[in-house]
PDB file of N, CA and C in Angstrom:
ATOM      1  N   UNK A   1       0.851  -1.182   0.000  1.00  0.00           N
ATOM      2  CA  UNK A   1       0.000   0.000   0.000  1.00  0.00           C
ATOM      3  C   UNK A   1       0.890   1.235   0.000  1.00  0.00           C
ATOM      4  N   UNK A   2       0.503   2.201  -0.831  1.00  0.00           N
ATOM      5  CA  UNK A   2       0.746   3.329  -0.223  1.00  0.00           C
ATOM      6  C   UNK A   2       0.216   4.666  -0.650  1.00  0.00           C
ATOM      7  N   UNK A   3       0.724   5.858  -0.195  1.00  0.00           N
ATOM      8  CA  UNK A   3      -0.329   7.240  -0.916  1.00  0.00           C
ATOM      9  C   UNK A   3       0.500   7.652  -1.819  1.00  0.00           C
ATOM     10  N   UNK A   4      -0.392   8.274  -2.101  1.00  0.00           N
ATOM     11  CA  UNK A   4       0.368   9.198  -3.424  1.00  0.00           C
ATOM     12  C   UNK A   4      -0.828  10.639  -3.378  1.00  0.00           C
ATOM     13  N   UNK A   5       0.298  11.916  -3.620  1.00  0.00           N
ATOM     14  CA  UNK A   5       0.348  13.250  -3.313  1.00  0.00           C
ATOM     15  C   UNK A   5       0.663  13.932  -4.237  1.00  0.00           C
ATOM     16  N   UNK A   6      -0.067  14.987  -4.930  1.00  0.00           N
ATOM     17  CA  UNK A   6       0.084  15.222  -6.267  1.00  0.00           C
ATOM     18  C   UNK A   6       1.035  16.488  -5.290  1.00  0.00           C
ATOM     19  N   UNK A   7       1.886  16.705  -6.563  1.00  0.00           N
ATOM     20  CA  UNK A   7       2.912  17.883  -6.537  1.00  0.00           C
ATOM     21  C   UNK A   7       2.699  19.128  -7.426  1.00  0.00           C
ATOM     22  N   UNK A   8       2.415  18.839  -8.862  1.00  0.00           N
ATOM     23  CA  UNK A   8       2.266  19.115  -9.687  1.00  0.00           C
ATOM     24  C   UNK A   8       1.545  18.692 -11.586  1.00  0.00           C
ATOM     25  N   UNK A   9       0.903  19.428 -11.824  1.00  0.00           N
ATOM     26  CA  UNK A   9       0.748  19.053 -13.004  1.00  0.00           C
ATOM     27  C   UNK A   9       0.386  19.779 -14.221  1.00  0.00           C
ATOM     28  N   UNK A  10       0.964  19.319 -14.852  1.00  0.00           N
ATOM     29  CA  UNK A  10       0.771  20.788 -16.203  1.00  0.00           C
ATOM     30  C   UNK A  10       0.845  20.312 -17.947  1.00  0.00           C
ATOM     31  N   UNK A  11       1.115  21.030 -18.548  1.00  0.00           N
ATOM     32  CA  UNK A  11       0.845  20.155 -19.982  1.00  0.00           C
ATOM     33  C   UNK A  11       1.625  18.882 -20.471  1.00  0.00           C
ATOM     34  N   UNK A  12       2.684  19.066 -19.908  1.00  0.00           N
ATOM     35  CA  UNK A  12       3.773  18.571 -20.086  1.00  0.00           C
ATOM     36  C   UNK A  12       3.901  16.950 -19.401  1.00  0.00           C
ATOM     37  N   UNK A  13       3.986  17.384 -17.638  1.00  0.00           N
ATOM     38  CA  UNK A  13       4.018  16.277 -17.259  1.00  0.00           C
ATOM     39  C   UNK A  13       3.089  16.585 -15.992  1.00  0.00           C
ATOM     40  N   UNK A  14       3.080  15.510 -15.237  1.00  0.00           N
ATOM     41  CA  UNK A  14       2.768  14.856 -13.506  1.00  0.00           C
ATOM     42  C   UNK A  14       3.214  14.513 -12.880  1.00  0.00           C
ATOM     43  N   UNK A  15       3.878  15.351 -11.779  1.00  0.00           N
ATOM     44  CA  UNK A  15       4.509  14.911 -10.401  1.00  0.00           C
ATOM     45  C   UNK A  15       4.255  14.441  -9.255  1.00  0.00           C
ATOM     46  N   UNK A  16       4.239  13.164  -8.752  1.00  0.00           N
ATOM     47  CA  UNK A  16       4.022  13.071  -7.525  1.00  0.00           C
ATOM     48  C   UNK A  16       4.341  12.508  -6.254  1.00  0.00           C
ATOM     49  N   UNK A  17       4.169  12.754  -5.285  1.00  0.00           N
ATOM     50  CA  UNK A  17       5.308  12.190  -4.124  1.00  0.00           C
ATOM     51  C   UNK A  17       4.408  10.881  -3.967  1.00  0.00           C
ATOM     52  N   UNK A  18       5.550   9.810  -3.128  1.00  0.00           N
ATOM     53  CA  UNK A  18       4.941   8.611  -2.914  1.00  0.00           C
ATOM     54  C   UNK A  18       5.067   8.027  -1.581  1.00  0.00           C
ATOM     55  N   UNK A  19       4.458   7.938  -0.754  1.00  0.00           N
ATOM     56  CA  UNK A  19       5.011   7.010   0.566  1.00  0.00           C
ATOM     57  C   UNK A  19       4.618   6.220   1.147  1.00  0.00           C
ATOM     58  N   UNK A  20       5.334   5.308   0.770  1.00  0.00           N
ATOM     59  CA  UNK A  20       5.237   3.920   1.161  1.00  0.00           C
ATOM     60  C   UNK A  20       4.881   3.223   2.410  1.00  0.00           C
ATOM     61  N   UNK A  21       3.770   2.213   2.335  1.00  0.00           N
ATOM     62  CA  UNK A  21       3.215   1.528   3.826  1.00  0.00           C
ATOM     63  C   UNK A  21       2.586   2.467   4.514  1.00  0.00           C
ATOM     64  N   UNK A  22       3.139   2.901   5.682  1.00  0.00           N
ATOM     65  CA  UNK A  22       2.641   4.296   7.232  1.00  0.00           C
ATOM     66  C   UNK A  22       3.413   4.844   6.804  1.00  0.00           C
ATOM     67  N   UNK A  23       4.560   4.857   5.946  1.00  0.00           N
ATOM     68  CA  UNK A  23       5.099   6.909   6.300  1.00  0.00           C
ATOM     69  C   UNK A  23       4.868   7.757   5.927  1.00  0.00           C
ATOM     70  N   UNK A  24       4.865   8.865   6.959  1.00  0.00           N
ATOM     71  CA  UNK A  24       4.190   9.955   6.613  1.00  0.00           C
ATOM     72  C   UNK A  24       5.169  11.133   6.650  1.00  0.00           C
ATOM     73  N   UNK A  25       6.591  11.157   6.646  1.00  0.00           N
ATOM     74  CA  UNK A  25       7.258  12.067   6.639  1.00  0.00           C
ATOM     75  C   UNK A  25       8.490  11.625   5.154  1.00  0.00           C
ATOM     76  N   UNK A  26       8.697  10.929   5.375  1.00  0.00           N
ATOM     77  CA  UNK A  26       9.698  10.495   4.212  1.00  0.00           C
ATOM     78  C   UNK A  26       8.861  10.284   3.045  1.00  0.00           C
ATOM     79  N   UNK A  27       9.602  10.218   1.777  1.00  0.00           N
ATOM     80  CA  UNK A  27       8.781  10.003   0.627  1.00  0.00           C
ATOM     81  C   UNK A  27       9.981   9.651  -0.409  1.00  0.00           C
ATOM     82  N   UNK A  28       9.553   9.323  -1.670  1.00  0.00           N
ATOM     83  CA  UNK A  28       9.628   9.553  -3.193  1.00  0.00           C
ATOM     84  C   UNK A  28       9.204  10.528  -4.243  1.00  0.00           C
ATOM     85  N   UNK A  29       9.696  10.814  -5.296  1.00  0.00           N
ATOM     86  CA  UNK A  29       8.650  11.237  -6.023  1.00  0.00           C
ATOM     87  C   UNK A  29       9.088  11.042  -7.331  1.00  0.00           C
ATOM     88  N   UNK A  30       8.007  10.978  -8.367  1.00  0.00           N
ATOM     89  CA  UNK A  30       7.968  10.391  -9.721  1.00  0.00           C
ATOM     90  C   UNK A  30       7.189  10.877 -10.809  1.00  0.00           C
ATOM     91  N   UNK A  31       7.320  11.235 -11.615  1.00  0.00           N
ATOM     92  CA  UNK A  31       7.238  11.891 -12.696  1.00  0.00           C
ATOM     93  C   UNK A  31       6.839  11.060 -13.932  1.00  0.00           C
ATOM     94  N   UNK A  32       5.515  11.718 -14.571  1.00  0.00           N
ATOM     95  CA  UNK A  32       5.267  10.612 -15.850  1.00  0.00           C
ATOM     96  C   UNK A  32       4.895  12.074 -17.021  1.00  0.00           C
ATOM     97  N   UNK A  33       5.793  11.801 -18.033  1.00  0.00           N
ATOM     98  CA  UNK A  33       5.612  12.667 -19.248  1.00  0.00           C
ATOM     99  C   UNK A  33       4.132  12.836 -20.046  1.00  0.00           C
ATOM    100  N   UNK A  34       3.273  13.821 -20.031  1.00  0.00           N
ATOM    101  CA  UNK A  34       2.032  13.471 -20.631  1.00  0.00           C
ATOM    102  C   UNK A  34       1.964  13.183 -22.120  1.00  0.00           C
ATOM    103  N   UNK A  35       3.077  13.631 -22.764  1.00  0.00           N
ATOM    104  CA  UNK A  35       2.930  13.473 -24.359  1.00  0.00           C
ATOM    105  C   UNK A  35       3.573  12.523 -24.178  1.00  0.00           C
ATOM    106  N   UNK A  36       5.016  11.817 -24.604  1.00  0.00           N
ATOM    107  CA  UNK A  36       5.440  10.441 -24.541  1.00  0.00           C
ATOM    108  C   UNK A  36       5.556   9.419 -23.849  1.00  0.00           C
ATOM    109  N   UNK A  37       5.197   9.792 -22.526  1.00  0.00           N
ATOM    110  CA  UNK A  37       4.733   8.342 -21.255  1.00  0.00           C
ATOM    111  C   UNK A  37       6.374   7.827 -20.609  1.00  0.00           C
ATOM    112  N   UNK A  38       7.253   9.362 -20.955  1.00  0.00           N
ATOM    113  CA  UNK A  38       8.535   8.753 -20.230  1.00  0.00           C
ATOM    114  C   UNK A  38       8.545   8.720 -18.712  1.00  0.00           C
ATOM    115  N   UNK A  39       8.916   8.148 -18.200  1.00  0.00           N
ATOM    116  CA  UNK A  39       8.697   7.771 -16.688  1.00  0.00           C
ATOM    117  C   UNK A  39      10.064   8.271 -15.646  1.00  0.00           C
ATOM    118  N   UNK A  40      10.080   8.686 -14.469  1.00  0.00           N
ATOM    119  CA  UNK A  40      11.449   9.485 -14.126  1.00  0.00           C
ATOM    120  C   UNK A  40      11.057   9.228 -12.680  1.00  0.00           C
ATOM    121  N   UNK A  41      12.188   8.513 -11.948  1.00  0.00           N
ATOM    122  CA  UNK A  41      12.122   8.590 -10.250  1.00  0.00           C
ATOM    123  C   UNK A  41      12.805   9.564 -10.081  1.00  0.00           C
ATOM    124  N   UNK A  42      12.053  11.254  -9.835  1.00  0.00           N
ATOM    125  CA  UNK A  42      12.971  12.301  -9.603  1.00  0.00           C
ATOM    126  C   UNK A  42      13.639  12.195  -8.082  1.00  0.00           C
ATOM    127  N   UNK A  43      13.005  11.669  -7.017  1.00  0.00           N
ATOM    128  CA  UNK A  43      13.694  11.149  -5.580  1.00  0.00           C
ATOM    129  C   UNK A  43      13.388   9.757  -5.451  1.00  0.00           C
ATOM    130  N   UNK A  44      14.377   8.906  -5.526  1.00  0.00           N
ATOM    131  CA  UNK A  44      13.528   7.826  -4.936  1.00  0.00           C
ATOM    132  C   UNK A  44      13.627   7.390  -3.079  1.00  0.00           C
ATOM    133  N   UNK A  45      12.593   6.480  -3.091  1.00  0.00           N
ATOM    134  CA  UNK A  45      12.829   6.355  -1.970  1.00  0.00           C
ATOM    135  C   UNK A  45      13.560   4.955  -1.128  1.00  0.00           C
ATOM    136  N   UNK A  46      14.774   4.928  -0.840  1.00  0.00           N
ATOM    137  CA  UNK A  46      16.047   4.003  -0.966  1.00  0.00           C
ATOM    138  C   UNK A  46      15.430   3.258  -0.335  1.00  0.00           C
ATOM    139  N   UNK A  47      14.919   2.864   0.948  1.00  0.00           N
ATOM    140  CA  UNK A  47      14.958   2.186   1.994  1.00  0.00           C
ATOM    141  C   UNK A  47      13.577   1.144   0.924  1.00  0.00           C
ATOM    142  N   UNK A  48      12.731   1.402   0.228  1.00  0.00           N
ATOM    143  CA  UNK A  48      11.759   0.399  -0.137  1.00  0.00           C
ATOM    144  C   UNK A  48      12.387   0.041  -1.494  1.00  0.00           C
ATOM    145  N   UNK A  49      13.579   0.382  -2.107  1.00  0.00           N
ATOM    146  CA  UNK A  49      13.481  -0.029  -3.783  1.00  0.00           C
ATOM    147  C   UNK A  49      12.390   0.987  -4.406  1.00  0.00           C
ATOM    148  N   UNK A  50      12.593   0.221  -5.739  1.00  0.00           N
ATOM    149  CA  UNK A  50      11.825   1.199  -6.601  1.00  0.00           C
ATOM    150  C   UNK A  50      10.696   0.414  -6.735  1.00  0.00           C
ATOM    151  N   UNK A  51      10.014  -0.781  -6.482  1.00  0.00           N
ATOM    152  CA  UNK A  51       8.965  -1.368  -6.142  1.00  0.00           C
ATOM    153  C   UNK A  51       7.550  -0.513  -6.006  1.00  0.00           C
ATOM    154  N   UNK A  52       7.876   0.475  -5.087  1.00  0.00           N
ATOM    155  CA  UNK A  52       6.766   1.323  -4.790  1.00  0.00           C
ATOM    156  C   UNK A  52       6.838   2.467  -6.080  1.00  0.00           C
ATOM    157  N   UNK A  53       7.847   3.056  -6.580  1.00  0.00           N
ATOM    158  CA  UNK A  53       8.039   3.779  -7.449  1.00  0.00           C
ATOM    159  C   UNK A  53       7.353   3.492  -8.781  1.00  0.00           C
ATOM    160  N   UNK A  54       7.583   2.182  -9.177  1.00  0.00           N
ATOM    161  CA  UNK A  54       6.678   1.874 -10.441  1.00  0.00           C
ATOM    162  C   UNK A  54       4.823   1.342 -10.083  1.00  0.00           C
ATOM    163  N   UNK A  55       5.097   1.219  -9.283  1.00  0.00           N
ATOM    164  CA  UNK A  55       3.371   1.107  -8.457  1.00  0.00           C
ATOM    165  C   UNK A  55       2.786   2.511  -8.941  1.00  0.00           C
ATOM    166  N   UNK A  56       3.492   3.639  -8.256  1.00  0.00           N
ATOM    167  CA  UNK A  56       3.213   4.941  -8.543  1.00  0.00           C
ATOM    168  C   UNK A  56       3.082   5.235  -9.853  1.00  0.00           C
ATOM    169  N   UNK A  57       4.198   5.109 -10.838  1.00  0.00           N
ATOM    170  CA  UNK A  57       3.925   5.248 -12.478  1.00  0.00           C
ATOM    171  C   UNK A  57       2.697   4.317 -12.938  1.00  0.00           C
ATOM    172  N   UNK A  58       2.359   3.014 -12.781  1.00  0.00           N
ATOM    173  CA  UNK A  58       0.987   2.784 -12.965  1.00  0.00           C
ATOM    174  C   UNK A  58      -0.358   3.694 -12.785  1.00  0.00           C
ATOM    175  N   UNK A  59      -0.581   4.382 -11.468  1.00  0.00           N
ATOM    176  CA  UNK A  59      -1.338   4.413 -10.924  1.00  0.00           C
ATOM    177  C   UNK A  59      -1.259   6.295 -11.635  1.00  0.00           C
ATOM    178  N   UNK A  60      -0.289   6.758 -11.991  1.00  0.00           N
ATOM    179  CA  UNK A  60       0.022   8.235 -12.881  1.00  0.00           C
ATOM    180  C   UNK A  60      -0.460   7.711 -13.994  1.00  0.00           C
ATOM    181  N   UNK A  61      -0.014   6.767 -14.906  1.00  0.00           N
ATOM    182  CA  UNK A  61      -0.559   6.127 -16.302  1.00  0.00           C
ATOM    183  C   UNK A  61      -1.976   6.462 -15.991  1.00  0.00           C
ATOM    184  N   UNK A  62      -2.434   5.829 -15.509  1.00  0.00           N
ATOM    185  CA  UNK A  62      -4.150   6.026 -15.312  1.00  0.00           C
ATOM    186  C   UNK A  62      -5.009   7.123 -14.858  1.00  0.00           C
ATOM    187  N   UNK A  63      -3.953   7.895 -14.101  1.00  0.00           N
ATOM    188  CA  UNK A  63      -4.448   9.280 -14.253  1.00  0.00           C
ATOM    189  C   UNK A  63      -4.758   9.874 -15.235  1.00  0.00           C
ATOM    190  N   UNK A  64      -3.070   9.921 -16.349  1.00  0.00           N
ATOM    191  CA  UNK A  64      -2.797  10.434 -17.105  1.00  0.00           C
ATOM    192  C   UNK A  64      -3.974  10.023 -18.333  1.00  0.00           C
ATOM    193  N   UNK A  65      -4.776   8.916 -18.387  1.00  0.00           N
ATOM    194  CA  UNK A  65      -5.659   8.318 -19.569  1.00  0.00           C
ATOM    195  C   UNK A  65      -6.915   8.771 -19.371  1.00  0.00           C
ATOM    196  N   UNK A  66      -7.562   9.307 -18.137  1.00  0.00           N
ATOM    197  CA  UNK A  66      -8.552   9.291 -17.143  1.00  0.00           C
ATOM    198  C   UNK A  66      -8.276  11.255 -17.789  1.00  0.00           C
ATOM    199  N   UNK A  67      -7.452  11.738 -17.524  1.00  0.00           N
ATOM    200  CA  UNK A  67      -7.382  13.051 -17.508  1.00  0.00           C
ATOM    201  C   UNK A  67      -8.218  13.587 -16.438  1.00  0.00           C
ATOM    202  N   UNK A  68      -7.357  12.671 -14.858  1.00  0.00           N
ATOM    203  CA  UNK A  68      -8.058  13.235 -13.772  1.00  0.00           C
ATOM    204  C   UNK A  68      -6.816  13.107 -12.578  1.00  0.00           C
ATOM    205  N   UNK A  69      -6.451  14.033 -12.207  1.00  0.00           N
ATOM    206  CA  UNK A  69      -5.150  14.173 -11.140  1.00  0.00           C
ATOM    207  C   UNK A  69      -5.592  14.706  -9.710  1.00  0.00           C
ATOM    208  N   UNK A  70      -5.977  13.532  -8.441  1.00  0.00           N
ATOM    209  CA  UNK A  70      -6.694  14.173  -7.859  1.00  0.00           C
ATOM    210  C   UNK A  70      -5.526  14.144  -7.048  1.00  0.00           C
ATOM    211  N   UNK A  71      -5.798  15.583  -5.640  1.00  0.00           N
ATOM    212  CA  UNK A  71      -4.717  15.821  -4.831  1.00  0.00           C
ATOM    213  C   UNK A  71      -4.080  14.761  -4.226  1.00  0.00           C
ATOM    214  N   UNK A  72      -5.042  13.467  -3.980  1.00  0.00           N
ATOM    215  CA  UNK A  72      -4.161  12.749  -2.845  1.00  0.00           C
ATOM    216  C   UNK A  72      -4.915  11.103  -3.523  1.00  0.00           C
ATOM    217  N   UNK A  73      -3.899  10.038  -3.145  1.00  0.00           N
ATOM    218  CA  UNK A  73      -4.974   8.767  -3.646  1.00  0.00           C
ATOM    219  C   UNK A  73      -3.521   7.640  -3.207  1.00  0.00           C
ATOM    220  N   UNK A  74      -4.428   6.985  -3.222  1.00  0.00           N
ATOM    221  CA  UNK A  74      -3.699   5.682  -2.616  1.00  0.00           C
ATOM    222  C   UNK A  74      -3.180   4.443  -3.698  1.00  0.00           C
ATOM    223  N   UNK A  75      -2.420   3.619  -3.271  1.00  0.00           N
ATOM    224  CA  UNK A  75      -2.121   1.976  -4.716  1.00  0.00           C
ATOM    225  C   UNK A  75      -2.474   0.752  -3.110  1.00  0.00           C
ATOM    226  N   UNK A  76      -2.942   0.140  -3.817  1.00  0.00           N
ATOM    227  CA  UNK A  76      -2.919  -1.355  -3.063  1.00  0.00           C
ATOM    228  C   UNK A  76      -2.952  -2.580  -4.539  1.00  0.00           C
ATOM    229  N   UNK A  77      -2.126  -3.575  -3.685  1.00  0.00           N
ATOM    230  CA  UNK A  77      -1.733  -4.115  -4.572  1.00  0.00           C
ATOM    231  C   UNK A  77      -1.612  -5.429  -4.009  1.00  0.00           C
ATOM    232  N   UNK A  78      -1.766  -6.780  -4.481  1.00  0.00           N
ATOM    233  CA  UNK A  78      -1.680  -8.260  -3.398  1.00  0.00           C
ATOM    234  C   UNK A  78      -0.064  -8.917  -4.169  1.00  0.00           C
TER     235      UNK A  78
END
């Protein structure tokens, strides 16, 4: 599980922080290009891998198709 926190978003691309499991002070954040779908861990977050990081680019993909970026939203995943 974890949240995800929009940072930013604009024509270009979508930024957003990610944190993993309960934390609520540390984070990631990740970046998905809206015209070519390039994908960018601008911080990652060391202690989980990038595991949670591409969770996050999924869950931006579907924003990004949806053309809906809401402030705050969660991934669960089995």
């Amino acid at each position: 599980m974890e949240k995800l926190e929009l940072l930013e978003v604009n024509e270009e691309k979508v930024i957003y922080k990610y944190f993993p499991e309960t934390e609520t002070e540390k984070f990631g954040v990740v970046s998905v290009n809206r015209k070519n779908g390039e994908r960018k861990i601008e911080k990652l977050f060391e202690e989980y891998g990038n595991n949670y990081a591409f969770h996050a680019f999924n869950e931006l993909e579907r924003y990004i198709s949806k053309g809906n970026f809401p402030v705050s939203g969660g991934v669960a995943w089995c």
